[in-house]
ModelCIF file with pLDDT and N, C-alpha, C, O atoms, coordinates in Angstrom:
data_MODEL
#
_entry.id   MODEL 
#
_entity.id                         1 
_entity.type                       polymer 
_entity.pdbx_number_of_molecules   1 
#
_entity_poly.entity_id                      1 
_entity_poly.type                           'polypeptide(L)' 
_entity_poly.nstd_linkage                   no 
_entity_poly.nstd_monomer                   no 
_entity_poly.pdbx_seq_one_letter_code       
;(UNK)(UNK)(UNK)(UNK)(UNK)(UNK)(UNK)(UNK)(UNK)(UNK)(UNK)(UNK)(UNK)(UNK)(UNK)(UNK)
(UNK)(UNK)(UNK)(UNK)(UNK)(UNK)(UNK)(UNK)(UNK)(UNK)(UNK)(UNK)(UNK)(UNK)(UNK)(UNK)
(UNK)(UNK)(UNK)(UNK)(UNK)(UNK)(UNK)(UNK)(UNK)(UNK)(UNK)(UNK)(UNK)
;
_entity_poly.pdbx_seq_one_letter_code_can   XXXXXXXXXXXXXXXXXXXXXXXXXXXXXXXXXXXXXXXXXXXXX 
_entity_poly.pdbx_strand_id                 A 
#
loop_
_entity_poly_seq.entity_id 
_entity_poly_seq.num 
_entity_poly_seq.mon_id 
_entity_poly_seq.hetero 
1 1  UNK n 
1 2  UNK n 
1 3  UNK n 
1 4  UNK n 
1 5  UNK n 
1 6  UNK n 
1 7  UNK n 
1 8  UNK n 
1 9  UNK n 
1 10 UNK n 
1 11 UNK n 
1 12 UNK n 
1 13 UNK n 
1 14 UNK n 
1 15 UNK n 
1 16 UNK n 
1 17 UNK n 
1 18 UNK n 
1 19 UNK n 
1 20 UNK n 
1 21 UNK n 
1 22 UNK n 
1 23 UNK n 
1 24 UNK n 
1 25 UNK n 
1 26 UNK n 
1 27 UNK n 
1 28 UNK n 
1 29 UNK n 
1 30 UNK n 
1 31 UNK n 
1 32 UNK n 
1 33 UNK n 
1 34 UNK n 
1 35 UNK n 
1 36 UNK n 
1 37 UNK n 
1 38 UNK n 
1 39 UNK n 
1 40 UNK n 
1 41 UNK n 
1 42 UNK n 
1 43 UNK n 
1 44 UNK n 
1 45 UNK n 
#
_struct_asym.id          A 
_struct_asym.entity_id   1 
#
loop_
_ma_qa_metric.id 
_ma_qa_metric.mode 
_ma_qa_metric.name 
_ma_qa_metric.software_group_id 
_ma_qa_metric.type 
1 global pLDDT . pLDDT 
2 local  pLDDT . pLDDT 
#
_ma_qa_metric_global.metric_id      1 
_ma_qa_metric_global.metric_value   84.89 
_ma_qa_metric_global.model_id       1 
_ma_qa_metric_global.ordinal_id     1 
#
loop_
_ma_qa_metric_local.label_asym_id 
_ma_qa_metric_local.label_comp_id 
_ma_qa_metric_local.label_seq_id 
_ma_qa_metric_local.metric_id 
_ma_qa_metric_local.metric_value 
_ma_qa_metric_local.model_id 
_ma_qa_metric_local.ordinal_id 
A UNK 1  2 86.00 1 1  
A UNK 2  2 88.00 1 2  
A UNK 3  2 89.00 1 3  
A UNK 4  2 92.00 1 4  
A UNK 5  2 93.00 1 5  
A UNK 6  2 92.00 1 6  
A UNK 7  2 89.00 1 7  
A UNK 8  2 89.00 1 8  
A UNK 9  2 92.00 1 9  
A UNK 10 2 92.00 1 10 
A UNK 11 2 93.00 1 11 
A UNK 12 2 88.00 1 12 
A UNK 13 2 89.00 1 13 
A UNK 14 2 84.00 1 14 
A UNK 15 2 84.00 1 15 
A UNK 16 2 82.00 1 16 
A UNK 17 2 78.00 1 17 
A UNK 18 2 74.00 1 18 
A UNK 19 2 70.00 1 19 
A UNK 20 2 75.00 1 20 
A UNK 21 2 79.00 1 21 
A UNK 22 2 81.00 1 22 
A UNK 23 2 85.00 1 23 
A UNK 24 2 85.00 1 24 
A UNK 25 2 86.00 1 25 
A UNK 26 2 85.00 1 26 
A UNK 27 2 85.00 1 27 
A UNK 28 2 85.00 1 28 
A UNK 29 2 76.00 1 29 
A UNK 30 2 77.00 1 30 
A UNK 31 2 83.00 1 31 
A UNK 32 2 86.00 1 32 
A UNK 33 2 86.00 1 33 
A UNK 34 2 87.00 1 34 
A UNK 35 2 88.00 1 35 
A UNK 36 2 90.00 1 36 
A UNK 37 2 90.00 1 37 
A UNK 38 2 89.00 1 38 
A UNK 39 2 90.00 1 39 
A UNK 40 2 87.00 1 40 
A UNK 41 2 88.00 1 41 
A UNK 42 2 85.00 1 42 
A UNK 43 2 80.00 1 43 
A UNK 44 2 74.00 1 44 
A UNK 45 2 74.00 1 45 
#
loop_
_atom_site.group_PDB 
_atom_site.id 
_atom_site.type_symbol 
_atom_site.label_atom_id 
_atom_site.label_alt_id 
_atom_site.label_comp_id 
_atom_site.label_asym_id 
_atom_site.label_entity_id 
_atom_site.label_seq_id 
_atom_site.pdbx_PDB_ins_code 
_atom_site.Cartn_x 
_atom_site.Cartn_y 
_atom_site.Cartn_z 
_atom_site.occupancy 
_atom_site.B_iso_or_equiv 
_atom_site.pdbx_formal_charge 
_atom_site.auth_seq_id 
_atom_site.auth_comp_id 
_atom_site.auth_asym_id 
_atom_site.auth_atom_id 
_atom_site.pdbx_PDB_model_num 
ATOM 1   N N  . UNK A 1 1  ? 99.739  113.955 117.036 1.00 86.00 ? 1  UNK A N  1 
ATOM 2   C CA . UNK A 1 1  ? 98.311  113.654 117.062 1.00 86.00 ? 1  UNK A CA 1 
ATOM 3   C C  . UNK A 1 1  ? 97.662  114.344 115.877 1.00 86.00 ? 1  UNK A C  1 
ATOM 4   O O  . UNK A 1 1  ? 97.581  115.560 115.703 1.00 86.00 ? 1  UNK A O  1 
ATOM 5   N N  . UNK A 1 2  ? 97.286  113.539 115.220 1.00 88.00 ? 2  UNK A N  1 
ATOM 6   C CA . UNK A 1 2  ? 96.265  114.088 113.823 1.00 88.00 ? 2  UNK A CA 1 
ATOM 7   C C  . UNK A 1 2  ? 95.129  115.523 114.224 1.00 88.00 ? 2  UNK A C  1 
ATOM 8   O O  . UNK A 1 2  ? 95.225  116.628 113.692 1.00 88.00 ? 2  UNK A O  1 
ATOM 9   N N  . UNK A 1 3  ? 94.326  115.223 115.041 1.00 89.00 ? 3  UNK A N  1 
ATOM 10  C CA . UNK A 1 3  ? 93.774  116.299 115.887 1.00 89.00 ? 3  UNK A CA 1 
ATOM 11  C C  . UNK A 1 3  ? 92.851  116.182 114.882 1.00 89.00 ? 3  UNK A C  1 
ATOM 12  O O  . UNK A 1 3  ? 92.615  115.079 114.390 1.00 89.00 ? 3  UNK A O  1 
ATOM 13  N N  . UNK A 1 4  ? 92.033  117.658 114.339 1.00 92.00 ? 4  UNK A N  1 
ATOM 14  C CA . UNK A 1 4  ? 90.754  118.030 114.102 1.00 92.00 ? 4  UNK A CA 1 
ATOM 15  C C  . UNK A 1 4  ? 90.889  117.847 112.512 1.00 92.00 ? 4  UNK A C  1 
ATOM 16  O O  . UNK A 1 4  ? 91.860  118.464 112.076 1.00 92.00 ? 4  UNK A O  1 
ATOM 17  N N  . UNK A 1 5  ? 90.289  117.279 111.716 1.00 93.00 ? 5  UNK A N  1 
ATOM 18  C CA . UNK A 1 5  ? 90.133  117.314 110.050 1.00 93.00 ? 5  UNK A CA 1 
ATOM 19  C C  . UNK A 1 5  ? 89.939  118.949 109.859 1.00 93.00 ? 5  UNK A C  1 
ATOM 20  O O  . UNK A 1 5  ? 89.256  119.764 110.480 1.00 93.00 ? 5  UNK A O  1 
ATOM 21  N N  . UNK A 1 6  ? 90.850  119.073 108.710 1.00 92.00 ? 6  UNK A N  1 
ATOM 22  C CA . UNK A 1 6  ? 91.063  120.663 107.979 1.00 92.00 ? 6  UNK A CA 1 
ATOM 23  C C  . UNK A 1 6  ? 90.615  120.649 106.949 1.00 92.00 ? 6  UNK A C  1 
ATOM 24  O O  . UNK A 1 6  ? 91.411  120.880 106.039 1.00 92.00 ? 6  UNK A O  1 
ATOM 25  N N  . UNK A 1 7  ? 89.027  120.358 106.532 1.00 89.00 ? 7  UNK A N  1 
ATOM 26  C CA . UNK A 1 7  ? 88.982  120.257 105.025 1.00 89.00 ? 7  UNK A CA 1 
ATOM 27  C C  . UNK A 1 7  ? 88.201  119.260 104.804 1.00 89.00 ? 7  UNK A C  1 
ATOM 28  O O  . UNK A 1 7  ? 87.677  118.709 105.773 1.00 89.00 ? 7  UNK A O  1 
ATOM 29  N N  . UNK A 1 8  ? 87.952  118.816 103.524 1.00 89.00 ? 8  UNK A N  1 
ATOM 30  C CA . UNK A 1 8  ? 87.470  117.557 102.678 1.00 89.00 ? 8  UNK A CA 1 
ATOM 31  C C  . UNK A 1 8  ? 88.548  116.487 102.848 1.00 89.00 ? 8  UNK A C  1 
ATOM 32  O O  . UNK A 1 8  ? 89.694  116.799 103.173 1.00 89.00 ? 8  UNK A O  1 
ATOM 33  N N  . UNK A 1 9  ? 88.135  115.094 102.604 1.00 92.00 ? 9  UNK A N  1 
ATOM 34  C CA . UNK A 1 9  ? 88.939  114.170 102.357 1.00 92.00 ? 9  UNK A CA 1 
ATOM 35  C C  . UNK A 1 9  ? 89.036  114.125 100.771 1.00 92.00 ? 9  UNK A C  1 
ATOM 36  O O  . UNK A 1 9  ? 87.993  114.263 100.132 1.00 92.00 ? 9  UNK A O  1 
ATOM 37  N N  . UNK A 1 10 ? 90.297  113.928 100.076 1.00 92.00 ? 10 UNK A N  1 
ATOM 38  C CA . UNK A 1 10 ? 90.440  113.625 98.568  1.00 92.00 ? 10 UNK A CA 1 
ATOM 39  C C  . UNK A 1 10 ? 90.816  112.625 98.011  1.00 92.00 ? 10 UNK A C  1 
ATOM 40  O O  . UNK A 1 10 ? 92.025  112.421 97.896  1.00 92.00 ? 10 UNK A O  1 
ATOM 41  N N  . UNK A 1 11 ? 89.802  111.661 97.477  1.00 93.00 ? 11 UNK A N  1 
ATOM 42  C CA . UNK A 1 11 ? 90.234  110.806 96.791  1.00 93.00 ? 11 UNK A CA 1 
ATOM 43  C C  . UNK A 1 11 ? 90.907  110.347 95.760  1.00 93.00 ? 11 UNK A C  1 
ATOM 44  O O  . UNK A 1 11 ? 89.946  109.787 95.233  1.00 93.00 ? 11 UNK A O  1 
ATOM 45  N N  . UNK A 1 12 ? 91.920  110.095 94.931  1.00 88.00 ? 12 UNK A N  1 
ATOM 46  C CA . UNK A 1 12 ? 93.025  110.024 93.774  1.00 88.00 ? 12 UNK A CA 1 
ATOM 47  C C  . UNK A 1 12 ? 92.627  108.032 93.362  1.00 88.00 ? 12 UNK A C  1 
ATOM 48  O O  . UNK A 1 12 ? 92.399  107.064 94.088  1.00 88.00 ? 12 UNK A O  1 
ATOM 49  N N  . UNK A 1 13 ? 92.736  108.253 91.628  1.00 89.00 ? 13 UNK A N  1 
ATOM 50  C CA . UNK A 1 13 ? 92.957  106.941 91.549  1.00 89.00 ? 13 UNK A CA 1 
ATOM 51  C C  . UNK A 1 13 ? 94.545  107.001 90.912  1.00 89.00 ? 13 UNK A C  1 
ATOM 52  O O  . UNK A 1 13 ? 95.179  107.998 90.565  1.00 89.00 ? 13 UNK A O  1 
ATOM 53  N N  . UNK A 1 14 ? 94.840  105.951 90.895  1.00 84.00 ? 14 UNK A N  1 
ATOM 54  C CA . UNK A 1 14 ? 96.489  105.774 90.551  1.00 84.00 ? 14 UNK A CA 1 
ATOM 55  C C  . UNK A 1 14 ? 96.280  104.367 89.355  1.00 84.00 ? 14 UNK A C  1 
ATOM 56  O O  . UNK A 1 14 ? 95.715  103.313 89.647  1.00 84.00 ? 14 UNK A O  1 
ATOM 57  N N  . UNK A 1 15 ? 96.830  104.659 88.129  1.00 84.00 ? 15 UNK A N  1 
ATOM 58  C CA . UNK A 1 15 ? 96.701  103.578 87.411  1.00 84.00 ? 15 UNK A CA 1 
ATOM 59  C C  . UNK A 1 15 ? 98.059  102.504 87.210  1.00 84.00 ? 15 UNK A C  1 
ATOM 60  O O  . UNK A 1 15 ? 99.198  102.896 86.956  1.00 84.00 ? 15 UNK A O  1 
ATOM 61  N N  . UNK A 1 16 ? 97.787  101.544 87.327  1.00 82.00 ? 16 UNK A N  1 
ATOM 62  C CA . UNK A 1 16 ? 99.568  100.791 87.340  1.00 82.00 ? 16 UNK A CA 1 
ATOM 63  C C  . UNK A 1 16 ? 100.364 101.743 86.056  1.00 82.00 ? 16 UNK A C  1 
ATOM 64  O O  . UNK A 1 16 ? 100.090 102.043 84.894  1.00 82.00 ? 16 UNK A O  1 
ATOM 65  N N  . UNK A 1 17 ? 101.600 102.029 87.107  1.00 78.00 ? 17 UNK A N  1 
ATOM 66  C CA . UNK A 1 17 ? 102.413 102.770 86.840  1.00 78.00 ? 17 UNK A CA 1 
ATOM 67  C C  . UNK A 1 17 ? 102.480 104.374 86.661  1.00 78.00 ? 17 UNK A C  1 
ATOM 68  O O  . UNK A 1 17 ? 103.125 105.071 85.878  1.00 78.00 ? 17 UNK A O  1 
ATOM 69  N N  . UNK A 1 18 ? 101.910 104.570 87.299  1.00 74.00 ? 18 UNK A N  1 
ATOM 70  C CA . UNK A 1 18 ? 101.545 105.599 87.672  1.00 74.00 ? 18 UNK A CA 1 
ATOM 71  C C  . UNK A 1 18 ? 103.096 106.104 88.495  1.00 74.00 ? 18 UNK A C  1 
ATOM 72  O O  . UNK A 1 18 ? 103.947 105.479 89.129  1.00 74.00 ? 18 UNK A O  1 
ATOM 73  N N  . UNK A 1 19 ? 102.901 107.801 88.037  1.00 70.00 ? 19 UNK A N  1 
ATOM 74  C CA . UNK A 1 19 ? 104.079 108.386 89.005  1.00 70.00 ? 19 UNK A CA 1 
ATOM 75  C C  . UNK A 1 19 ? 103.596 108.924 90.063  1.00 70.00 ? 19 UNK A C  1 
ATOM 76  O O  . UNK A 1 19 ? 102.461 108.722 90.496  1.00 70.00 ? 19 UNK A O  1 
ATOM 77  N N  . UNK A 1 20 ? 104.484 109.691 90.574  1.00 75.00 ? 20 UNK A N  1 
ATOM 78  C CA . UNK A 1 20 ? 104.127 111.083 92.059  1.00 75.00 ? 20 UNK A CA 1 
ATOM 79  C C  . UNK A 1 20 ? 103.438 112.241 91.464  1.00 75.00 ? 20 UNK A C  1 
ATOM 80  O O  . UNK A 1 20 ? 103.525 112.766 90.354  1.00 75.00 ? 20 UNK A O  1 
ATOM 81  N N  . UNK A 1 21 ? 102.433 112.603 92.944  1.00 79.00 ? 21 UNK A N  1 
ATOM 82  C CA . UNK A 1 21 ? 101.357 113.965 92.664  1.00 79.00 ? 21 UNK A CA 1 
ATOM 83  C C  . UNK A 1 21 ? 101.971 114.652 93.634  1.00 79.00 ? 21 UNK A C  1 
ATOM 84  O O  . UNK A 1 21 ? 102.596 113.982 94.457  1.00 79.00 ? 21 UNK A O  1 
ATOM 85  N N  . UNK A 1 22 ? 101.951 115.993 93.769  1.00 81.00 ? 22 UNK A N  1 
ATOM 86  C CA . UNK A 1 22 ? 102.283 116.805 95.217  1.00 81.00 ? 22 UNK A CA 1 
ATOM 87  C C  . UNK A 1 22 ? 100.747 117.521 95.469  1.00 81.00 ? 22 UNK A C  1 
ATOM 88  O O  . UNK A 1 22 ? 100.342 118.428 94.742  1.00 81.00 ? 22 UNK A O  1 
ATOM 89  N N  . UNK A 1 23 ? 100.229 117.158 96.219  1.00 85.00 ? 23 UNK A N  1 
ATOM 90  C CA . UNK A 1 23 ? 98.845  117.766 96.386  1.00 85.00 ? 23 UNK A CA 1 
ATOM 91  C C  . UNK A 1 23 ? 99.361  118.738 97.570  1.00 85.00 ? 23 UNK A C  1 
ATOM 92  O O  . UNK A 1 23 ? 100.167 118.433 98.448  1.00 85.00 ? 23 UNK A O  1 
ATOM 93  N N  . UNK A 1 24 ? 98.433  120.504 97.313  1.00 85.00 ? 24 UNK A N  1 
ATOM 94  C CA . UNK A 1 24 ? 98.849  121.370 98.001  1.00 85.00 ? 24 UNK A CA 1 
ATOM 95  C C  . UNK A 1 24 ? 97.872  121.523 98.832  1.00 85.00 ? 24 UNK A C  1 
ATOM 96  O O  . UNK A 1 24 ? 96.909  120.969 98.300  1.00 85.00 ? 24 UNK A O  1 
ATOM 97  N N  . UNK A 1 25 ? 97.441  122.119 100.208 1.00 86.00 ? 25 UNK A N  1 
ATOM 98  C CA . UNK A 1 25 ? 96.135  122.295 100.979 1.00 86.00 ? 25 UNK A CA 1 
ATOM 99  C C  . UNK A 1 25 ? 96.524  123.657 101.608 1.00 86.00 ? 25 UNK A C  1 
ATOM 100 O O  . UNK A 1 25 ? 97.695  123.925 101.877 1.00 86.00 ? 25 UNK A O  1 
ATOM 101 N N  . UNK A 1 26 ? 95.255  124.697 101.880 1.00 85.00 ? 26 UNK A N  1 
ATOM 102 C CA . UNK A 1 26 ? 95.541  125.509 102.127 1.00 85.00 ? 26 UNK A CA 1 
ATOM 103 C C  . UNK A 1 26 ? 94.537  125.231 103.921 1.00 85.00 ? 26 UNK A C  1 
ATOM 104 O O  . UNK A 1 26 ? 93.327  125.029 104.018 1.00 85.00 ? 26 UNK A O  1 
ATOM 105 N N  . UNK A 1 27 ? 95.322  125.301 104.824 1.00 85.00 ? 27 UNK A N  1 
ATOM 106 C CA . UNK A 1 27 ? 94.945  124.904 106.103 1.00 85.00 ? 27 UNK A CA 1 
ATOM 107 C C  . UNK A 1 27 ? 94.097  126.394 106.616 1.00 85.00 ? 27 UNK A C  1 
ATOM 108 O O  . UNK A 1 27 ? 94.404  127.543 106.296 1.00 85.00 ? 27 UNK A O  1 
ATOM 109 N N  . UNK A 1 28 ? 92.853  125.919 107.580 1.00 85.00 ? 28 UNK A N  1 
ATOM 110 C CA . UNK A 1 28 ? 91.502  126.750 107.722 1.00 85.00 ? 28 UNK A CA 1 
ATOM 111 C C  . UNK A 1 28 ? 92.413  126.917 109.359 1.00 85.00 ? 28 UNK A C  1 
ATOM 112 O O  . UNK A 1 28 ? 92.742  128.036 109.751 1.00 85.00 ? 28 UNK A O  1 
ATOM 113 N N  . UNK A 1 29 ? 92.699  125.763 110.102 1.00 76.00 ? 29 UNK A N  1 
ATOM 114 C CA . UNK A 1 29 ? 92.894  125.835 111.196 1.00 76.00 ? 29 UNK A CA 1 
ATOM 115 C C  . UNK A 1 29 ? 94.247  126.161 111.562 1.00 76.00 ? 29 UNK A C  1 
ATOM 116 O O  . UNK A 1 29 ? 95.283  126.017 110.914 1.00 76.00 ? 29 UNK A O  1 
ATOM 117 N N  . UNK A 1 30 ? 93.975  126.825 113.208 1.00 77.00 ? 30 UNK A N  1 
ATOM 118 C CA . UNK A 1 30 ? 94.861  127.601 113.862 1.00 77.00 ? 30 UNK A CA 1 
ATOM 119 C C  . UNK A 1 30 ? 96.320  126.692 114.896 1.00 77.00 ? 30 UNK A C  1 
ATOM 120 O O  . UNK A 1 30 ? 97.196  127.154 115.627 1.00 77.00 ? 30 UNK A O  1 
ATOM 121 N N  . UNK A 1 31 ? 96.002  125.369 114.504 1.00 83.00 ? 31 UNK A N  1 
ATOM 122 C CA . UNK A 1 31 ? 96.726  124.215 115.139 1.00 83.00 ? 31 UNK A CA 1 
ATOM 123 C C  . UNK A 1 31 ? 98.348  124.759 114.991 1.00 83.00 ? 31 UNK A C  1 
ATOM 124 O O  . UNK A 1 31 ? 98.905  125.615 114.303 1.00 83.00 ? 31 UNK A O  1 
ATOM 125 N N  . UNK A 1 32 ? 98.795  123.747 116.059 1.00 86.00 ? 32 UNK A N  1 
ATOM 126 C CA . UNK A 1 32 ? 100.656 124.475 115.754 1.00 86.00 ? 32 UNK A CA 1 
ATOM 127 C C  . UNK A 1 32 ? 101.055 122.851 114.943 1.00 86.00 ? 32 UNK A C  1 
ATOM 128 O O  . UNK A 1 32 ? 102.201 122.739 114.509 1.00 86.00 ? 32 UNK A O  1 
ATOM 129 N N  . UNK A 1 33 ? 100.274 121.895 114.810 1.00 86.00 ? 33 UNK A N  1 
ATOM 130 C CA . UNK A 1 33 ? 100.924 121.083 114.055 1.00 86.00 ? 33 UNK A CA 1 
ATOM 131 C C  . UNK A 1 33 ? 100.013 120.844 112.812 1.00 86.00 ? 33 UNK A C  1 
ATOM 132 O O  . UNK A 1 33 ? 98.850  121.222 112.956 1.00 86.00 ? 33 UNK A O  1 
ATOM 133 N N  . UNK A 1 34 ? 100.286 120.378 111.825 1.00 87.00 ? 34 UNK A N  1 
ATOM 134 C CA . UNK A 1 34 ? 99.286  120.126 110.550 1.00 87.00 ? 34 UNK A CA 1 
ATOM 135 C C  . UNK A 1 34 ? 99.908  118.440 110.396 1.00 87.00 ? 34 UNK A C  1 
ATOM 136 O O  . UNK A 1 34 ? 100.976 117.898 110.683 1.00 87.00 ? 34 UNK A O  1 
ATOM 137 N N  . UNK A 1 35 ? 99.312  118.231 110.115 1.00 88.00 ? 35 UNK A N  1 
ATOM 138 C CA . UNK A 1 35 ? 99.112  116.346 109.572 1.00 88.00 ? 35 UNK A CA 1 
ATOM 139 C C  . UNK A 1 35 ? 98.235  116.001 108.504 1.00 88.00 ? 35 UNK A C  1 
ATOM 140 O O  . UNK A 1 35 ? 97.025  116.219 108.447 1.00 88.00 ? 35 UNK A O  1 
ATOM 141 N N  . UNK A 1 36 ? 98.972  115.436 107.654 1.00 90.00 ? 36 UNK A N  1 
ATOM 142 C CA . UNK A 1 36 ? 98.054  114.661 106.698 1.00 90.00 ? 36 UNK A CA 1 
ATOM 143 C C  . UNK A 1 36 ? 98.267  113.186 106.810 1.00 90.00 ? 36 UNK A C  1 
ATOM 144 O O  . UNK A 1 36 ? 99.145  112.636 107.476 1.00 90.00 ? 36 UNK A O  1 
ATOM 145 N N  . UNK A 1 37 ? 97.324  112.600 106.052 1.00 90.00 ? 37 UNK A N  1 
ATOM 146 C CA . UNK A 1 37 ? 97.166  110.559 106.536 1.00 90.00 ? 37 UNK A CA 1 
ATOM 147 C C  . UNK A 1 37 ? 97.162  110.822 104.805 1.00 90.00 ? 37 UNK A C  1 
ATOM 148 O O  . UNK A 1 37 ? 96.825  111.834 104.190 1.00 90.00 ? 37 UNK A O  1 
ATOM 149 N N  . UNK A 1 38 ? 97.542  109.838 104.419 1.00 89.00 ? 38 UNK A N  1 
ATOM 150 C CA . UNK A 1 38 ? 97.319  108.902 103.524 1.00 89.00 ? 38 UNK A CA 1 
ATOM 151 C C  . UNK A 1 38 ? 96.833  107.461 103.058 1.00 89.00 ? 38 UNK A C  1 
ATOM 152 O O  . UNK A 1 38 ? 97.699  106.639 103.355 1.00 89.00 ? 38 UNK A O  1 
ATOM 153 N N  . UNK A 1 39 ? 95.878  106.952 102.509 1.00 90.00 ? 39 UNK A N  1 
ATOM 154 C CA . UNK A 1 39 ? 95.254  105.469 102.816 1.00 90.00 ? 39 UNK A CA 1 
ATOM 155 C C  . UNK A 1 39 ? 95.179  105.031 101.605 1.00 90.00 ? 39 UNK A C  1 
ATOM 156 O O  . UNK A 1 39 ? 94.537  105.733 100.824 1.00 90.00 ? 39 UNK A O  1 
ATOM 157 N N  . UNK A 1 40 ? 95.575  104.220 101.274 1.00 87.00 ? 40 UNK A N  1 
ATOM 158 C CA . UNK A 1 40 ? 95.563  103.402 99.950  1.00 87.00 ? 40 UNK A CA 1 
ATOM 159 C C  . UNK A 1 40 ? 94.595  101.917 99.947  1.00 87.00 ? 40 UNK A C  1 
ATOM 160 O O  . UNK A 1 40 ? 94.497  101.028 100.793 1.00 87.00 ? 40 UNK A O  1 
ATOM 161 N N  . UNK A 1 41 ? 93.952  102.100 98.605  1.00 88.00 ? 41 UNK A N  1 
ATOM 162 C CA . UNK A 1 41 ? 92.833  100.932 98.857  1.00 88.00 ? 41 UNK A CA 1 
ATOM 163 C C  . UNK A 1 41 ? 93.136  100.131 97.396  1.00 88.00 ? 41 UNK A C  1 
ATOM 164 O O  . UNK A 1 41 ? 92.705  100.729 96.411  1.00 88.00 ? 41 UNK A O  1 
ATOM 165 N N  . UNK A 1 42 ? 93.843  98.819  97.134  1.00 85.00 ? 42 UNK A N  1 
ATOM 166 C CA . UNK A 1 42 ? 94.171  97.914  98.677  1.00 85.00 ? 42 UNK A CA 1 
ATOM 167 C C  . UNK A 1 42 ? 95.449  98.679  99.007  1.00 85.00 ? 42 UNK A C  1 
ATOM 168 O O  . UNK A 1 42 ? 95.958  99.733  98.625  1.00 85.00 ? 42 UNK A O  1 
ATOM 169 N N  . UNK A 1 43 ? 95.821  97.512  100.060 1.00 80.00 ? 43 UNK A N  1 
ATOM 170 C CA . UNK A 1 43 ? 96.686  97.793  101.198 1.00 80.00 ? 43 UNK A CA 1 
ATOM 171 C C  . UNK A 1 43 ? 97.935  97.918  100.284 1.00 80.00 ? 43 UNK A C  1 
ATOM 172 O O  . UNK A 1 43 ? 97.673  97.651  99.112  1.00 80.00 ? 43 UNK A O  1 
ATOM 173 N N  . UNK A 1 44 ? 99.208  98.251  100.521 1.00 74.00 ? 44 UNK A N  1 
ATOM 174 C CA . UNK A 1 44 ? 100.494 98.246  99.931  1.00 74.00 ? 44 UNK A CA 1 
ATOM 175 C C  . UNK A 1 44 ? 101.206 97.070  100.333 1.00 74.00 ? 44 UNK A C  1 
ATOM 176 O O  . UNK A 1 44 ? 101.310 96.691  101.499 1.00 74.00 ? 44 UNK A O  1 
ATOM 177 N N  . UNK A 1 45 ? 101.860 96.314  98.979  1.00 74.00 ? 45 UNK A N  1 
ATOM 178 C CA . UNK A 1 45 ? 102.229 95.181  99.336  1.00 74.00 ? 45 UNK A CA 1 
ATOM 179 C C  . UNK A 1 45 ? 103.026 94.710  100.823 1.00 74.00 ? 45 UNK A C  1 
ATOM 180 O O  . UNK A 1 45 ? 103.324 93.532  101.017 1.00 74.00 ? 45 UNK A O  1 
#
């Protein structure tokens, strides 16, 4: 379960052909699980 947002949401643009980012977060909350979502606009083929 995703549970409570830890933070800002961050938006990234990606230009065709574009490689991999490792984005780091430093978590506020005391949760025993951490989750991140990812959403891409558009959808992935």
């Amino acid at each position: 379960v995703l549970g409570t947002a830890d933070g800002r949401a961050e938006t990234l643009t990606y230009q065709p052909g574009s490689g991999a980012v490792v984005r780091r977060h430093v978590f506020s909350g005391q949760g025993c699980y951490w989750g991140v979502r990812v959403t891409t606009k558009p959808a992935a083929g």
